[in-house]
C-alpha atoms as a PDB file:
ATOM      1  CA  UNK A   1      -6.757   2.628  -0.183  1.00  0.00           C
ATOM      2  CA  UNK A   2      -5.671   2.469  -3.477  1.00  0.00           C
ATOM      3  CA  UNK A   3      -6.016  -0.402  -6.127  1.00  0.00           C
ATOM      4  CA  UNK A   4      -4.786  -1.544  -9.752  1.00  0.00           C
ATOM      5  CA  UNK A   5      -6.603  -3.521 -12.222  1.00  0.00           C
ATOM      6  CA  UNK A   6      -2.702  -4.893 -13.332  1.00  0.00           C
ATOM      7  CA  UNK A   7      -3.254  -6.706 -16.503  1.00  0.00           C
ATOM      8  CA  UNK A   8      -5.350  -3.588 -17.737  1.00  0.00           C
ATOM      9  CA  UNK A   9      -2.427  -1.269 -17.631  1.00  0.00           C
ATOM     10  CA  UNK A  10      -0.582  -0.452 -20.737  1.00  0.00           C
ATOM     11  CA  UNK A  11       3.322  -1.385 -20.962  1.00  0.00           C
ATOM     12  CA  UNK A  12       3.123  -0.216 -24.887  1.00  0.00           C
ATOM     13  CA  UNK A  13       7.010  -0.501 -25.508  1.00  0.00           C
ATOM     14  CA  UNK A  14       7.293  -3.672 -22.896  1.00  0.00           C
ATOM     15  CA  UNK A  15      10.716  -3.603 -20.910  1.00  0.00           C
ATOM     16  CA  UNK A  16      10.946  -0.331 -22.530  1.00  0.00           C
ATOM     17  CA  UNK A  17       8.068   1.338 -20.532  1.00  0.00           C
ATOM     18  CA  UNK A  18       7.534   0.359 -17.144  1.00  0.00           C
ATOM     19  CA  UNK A  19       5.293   1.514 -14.905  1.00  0.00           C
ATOM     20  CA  UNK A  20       5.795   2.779 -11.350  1.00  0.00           C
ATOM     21  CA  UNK A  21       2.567   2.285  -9.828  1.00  0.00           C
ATOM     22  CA  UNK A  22       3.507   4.015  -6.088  1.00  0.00           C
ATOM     23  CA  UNK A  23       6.716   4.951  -4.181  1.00  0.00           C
ATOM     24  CA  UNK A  24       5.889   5.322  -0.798  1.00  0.00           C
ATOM     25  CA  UNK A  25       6.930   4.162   3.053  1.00  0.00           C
ATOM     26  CA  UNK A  26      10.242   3.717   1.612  1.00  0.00           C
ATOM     27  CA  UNK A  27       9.777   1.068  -1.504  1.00  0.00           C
ATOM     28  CA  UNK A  28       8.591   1.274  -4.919  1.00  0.00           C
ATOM     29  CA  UNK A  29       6.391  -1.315  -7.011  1.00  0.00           C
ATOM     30  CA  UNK A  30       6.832  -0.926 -11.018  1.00  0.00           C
ATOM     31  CA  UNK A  31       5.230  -2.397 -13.543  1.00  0.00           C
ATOM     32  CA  UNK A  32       6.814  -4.310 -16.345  1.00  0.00           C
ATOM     33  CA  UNK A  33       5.495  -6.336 -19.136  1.00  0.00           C
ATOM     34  CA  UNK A  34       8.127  -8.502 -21.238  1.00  0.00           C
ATOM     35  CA  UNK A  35       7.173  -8.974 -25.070  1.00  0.00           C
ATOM     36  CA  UNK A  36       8.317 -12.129 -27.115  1.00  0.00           C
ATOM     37  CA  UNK A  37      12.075 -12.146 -27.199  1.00  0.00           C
ATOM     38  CA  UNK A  38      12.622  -9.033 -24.543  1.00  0.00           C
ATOM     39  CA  UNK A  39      14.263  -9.274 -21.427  1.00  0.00           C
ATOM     40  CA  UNK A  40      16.041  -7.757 -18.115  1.00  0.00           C
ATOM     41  CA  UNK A  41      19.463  -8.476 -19.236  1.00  0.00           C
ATOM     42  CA  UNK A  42      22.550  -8.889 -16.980  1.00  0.00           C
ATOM     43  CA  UNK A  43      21.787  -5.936 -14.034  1.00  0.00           C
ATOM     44  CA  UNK A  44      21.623  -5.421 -10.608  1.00  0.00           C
ATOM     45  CA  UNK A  45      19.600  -2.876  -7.937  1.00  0.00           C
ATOM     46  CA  UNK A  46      20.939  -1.497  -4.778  1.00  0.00           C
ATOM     47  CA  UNK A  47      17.578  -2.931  -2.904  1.00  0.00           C
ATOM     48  CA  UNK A  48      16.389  -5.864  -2.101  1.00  0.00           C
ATOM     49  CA  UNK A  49      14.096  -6.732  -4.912  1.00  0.00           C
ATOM     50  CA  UNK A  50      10.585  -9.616  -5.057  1.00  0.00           C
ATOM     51  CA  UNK A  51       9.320 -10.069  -8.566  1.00  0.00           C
ATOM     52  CA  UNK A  52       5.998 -11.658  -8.781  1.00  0.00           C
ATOM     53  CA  UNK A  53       5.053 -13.311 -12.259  1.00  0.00           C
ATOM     54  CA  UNK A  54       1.495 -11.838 -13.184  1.00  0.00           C
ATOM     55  CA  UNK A  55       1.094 -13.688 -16.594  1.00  0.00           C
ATOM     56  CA  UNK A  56       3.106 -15.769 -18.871  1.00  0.00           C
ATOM     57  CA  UNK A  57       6.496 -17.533 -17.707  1.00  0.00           C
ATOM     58  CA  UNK A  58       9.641 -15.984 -17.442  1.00  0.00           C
ATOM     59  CA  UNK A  59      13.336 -17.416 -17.104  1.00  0.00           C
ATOM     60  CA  UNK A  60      15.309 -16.195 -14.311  1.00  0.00           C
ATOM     61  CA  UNK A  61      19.333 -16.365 -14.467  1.00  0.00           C
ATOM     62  CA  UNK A  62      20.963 -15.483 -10.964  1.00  0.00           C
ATOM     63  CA  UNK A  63      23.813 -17.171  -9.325  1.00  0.00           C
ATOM     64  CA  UNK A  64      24.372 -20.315 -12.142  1.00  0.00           C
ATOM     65  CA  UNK A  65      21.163 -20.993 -11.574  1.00  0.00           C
ATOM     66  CA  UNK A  66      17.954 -20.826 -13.868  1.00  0.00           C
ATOM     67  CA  UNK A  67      14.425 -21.339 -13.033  1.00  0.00           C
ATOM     68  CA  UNK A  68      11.713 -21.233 -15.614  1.00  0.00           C
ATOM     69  CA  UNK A  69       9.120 -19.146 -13.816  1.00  0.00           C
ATOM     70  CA  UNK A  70       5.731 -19.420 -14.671  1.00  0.00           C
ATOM     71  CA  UNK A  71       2.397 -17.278 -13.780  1.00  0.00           C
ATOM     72  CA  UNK A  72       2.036 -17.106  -9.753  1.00  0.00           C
ATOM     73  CA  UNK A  73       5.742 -17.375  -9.173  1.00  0.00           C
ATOM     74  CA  UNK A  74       7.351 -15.265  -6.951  1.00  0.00           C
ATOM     75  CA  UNK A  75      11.470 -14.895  -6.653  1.00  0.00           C
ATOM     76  CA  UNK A  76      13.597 -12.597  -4.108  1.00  0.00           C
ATOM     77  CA  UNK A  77      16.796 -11.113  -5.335  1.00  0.00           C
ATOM     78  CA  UNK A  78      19.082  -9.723  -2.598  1.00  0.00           C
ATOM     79  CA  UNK A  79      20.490  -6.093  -2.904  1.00  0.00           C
ATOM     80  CA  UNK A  80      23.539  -6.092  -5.666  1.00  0.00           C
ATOM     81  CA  UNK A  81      22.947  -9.699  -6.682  1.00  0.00           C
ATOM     82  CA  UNK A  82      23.471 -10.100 -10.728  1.00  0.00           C
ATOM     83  CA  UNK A  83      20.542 -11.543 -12.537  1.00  0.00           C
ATOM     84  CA  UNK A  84      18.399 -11.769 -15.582  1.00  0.00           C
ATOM     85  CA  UNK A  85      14.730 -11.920 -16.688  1.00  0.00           C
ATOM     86  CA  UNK A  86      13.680 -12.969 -20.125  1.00  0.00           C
ATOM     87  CA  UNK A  87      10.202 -13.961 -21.381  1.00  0.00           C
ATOM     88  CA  UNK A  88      10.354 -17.255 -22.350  1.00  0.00           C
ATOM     89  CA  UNK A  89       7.319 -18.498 -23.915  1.00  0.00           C
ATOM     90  CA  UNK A  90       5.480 -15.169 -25.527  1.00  0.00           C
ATOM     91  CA  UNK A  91       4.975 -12.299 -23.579  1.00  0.00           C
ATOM     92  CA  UNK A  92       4.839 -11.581 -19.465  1.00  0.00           C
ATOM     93  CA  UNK A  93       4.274  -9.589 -16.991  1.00  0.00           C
ATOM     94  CA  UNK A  94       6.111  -8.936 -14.110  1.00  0.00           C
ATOM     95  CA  UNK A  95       5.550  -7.137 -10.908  1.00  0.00           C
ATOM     96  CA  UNK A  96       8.846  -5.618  -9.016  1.00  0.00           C
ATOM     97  CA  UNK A  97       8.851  -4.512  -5.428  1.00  0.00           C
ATOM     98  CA  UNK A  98      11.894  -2.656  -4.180  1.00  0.00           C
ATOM     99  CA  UNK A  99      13.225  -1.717  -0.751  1.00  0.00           C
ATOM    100  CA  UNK A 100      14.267   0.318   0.713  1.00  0.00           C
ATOM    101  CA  UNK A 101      13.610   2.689  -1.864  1.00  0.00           C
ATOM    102  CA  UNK A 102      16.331   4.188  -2.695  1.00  0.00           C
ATOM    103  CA  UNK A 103      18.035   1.571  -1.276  1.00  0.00           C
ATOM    104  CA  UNK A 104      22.134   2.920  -0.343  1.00  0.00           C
ATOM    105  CA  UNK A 105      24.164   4.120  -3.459  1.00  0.00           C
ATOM    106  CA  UNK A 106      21.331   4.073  -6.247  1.00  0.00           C
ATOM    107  CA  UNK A 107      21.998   7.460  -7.087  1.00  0.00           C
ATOM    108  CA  UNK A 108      25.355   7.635  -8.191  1.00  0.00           C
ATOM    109  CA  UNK A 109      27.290  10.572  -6.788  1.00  0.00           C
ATOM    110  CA  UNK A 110      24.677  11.964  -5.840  1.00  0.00           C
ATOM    111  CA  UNK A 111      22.865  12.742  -2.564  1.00  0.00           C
ATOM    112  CA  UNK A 112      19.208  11.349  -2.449  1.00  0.00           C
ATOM    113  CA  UNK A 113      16.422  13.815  -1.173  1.00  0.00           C
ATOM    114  CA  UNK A 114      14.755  13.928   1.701  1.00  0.00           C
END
């Protein structure tokens, strides 16, 4: 077993340094915190991707549609789907978990490990 104290982990730089806390079985949970102002603009993964709010609120833009998402939210994004996450209120922190990790085509001409 392994465990995270998540609000104890540094994110010094915000959306600039997230944190990949374990890539195993096939998906990947990172880490991000979200300072006043910062956000996830426009992008999209090749997985499927849940974000869990851990503290604050965010706004979520995906399909025309925006949700202000506060502390204990949770949101699924389906593989290649545009979307955005902004703090809205003061700084947040999000939790990400992808899969499959890598899901098909996230590395760009090239072939992924084994």
């Amino acid at each position: 077993m392994r465990t995270w104290h998540l609000n104890e982990i540094p994110t010094p730089d915000g959306s600039r340094s997230p944190v990949v806390l374990e890539t195993a079985d096939d998906a990947r949970a990172v880490l991000i915190g979200l300072e006043p102002g910062q956000e996830l603009g426009d992008h999209q993964v090749k997985e499927r991707a849940w974000l869990v709010v851990l503290d604050g609120t965010v706004r979520i833009d995906c399909g025309g549609e925006t949700v202000d998402a506060p502390s204990g939210t949770m949101a699924t994004f389906a593989p290649d789907e545009m979307h955005s996450v902004a703090a809205a209120d003061g700084a947040a922190r999000i939790l990400l978990f992808l899969a499959p990790w890598p899901g098909d085509g996230h590395y760009r001409g090239e072939e992924k490990s084994l």
